[in-house]
Protein backbone atom coordinates (compact mmCIF):
# COMPACT_ATOMS: atom_id res chain seq x y z
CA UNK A 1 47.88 4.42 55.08
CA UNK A 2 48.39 2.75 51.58
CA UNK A 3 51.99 2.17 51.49
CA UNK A 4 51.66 0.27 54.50
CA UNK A 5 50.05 -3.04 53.29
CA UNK A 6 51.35 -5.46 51.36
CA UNK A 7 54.53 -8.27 52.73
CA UNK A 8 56.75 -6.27 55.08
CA UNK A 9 55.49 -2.41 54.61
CA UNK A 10 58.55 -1.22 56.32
CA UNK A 11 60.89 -1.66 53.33
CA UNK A 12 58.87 1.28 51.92
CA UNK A 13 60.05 3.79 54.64
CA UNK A 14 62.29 6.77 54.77
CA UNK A 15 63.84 5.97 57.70
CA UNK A 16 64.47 2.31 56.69
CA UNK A 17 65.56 2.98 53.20
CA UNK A 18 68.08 5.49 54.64
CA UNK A 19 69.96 2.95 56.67
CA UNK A 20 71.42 1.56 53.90
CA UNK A 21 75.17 0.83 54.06
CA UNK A 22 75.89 -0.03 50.46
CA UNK A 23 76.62 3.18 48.30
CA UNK A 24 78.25 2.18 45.16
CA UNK A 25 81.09 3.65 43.79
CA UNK A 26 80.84 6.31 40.69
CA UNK A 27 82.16 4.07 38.45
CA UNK A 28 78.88 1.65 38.55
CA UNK A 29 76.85 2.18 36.37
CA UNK A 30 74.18 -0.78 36.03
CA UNK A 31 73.89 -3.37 39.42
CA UNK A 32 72.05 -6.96 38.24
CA UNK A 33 70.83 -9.76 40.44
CA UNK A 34 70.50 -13.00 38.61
CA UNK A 35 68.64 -15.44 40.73
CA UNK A 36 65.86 -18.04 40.73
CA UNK A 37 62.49 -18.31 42.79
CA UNK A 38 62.90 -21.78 43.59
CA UNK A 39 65.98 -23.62 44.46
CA UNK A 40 67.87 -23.24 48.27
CA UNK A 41 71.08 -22.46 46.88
CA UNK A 42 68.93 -19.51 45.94
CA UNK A 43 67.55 -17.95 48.92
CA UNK A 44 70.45 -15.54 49.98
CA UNK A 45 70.13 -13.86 46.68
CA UNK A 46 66.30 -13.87 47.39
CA UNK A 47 66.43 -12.24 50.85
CA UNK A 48 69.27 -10.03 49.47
CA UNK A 49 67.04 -8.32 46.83
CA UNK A 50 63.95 -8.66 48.94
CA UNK A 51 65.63 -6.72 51.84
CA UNK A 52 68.01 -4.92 50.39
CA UNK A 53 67.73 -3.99 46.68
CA UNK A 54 65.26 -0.99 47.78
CA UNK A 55 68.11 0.81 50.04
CA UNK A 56 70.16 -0.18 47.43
CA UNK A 57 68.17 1.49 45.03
CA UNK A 58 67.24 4.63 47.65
CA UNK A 59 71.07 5.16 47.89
CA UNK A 60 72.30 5.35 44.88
CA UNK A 61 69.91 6.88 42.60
CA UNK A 62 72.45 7.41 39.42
CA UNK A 63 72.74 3.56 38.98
CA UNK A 64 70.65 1.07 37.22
CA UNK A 65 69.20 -1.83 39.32
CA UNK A 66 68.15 -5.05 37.36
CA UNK A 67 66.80 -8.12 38.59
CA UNK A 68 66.58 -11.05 36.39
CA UNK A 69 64.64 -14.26 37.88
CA UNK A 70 64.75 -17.86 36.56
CA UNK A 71 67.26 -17.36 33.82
CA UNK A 72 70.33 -18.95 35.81
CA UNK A 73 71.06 -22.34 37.20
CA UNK A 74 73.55 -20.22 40.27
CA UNK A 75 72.63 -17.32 41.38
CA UNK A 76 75.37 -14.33 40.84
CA UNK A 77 75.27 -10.18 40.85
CA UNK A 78 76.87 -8.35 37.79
CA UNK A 79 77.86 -4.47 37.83
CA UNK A 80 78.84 -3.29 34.68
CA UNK A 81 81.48 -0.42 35.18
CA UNK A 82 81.58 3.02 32.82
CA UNK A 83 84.77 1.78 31.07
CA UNK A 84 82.82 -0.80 29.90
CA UNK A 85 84.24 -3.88 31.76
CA UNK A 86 81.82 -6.29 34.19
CA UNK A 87 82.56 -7.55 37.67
CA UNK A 88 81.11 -10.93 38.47
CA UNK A 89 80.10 -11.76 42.08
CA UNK A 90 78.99 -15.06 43.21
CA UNK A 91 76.66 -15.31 45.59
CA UNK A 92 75.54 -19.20 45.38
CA UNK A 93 74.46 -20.47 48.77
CA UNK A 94 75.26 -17.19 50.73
CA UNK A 95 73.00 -15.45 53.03
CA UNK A 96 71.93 -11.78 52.79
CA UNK A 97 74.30 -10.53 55.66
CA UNK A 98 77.52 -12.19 53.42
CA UNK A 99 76.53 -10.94 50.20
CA UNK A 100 75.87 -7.12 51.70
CA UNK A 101 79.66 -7.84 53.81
CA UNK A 102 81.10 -8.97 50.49
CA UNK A 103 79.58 -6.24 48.26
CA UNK A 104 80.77 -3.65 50.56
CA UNK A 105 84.29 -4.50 50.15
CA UNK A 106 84.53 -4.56 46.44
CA UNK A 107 81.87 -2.23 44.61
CA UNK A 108 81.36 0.33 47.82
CA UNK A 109 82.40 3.26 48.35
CA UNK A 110 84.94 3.21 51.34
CA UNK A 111 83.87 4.66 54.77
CA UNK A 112 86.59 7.64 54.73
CA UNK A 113 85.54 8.46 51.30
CA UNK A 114 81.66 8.62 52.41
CA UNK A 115 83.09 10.81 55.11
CA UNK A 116 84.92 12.99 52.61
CA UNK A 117 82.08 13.32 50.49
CA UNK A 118 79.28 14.51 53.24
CA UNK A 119 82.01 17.25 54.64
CA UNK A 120 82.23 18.17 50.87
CA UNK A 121 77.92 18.24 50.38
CA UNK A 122 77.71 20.69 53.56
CA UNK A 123 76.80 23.64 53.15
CA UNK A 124 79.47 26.26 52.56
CA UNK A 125 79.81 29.74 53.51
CA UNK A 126 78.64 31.21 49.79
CA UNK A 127 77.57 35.16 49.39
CA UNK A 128 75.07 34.20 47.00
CA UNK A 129 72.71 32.37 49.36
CA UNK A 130 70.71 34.02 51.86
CA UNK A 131 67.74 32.98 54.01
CA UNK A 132 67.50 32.07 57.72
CA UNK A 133 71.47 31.13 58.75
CA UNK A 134 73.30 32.79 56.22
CA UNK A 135 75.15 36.28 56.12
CA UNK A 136 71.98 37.98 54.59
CA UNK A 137 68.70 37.26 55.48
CA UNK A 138 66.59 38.77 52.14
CA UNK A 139 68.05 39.37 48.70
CA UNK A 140 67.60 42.66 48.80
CA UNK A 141 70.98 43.58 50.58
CA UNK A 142 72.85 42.46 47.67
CA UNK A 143 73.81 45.57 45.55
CA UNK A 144 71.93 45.82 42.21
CA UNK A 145 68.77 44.02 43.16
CA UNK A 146 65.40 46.12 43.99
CA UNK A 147 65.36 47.02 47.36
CA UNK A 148 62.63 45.42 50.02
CA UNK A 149 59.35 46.04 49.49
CA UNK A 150 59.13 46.56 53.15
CA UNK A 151 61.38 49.48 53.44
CA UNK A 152 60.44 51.11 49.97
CA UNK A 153 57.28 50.17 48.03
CA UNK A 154 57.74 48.92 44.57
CA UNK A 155 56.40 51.40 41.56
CA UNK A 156 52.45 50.51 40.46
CA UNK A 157 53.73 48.85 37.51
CA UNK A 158 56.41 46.58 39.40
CA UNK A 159 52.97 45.29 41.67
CA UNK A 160 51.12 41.65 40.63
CA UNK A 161 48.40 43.30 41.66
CA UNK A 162 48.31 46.50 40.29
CA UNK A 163 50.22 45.74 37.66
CA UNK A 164 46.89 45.88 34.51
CA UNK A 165 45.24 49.10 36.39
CA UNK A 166 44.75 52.55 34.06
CA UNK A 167 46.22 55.03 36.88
């Protein structure tokens, strides 16, 4: 399989990029890592956006995700918010696990609002759709639309098929 080759293949899969726990809030709108290649002060901010940036990425699709490398002396992560403003976080000699820990209290969404939200995303009782678990199973029952072709066939000029013939 192609996407599995390359240094640690399992960053590119569903499953892992779906166990993300850091879902930014709405107000986010651009998330920047400033870091260096080289330097140890360095490495949780490496490790961070090696491991993490995808899922970070994956989860919130809406919001930019920057990386600049060896344009800092310490490393640091930047959101710039919708109203304009710009939260700083250091993350100088930090490993991955503290800058995920600390990121998740101040740019995450909490975990009651995540909760909130998916209850909100279900699906609701709606008499519009239809399909396999709903109250109608073809869009036919609805009043006004052409009845099922099984029950009564459509006119010749209705028909794909028949639809160019000279009958």
């Amino acid at each position: 399989m192609p996407f599995m080759k390359g240094i640690a293949p399992i960053r590119r899969t569903v499953q892992y990029l779906q166990s993300g726990k850091l879902s930014l809030k709405d107000r986010v709108q651009v998330f920047s890592v400033h870091y260096n290649r080289l330097g140890e002060n360095h490495q949780g901010a490496r490790d961070f956006v090696f491991w993490n940036l995808p899922k970070v990425q994956y989860q919130n699709p809406q919001v930019q995700v920057v990386t600049f490398k060896e344009m800092t002396p310490t490393p640091f992560i930047r959101c710039y918010l919708d109203s304009g403003d710009d939260v700083l976080i250091d993350v100088d000699n930090k490993s991955k696990e503290e800058i995920e820990s600390h990121l998740k209290l101040v740019i995450c969404k909490s975990d009651e609002l995540l909760a909130k939200e998916a209850i909100a995303q279900e699906k609701k009782d709606n008499e519009a759709n239809f399909g396999y678990g709903c109250q109608r199973h073809c869009i036919c029952e609805m009043p006004g639309q052409v009845p099922c072709s099984a029950v009564c066939p459509l006119p010749n000029h209705m028909r794909g098929k028949l639809r160019f013939s000279t009958d």
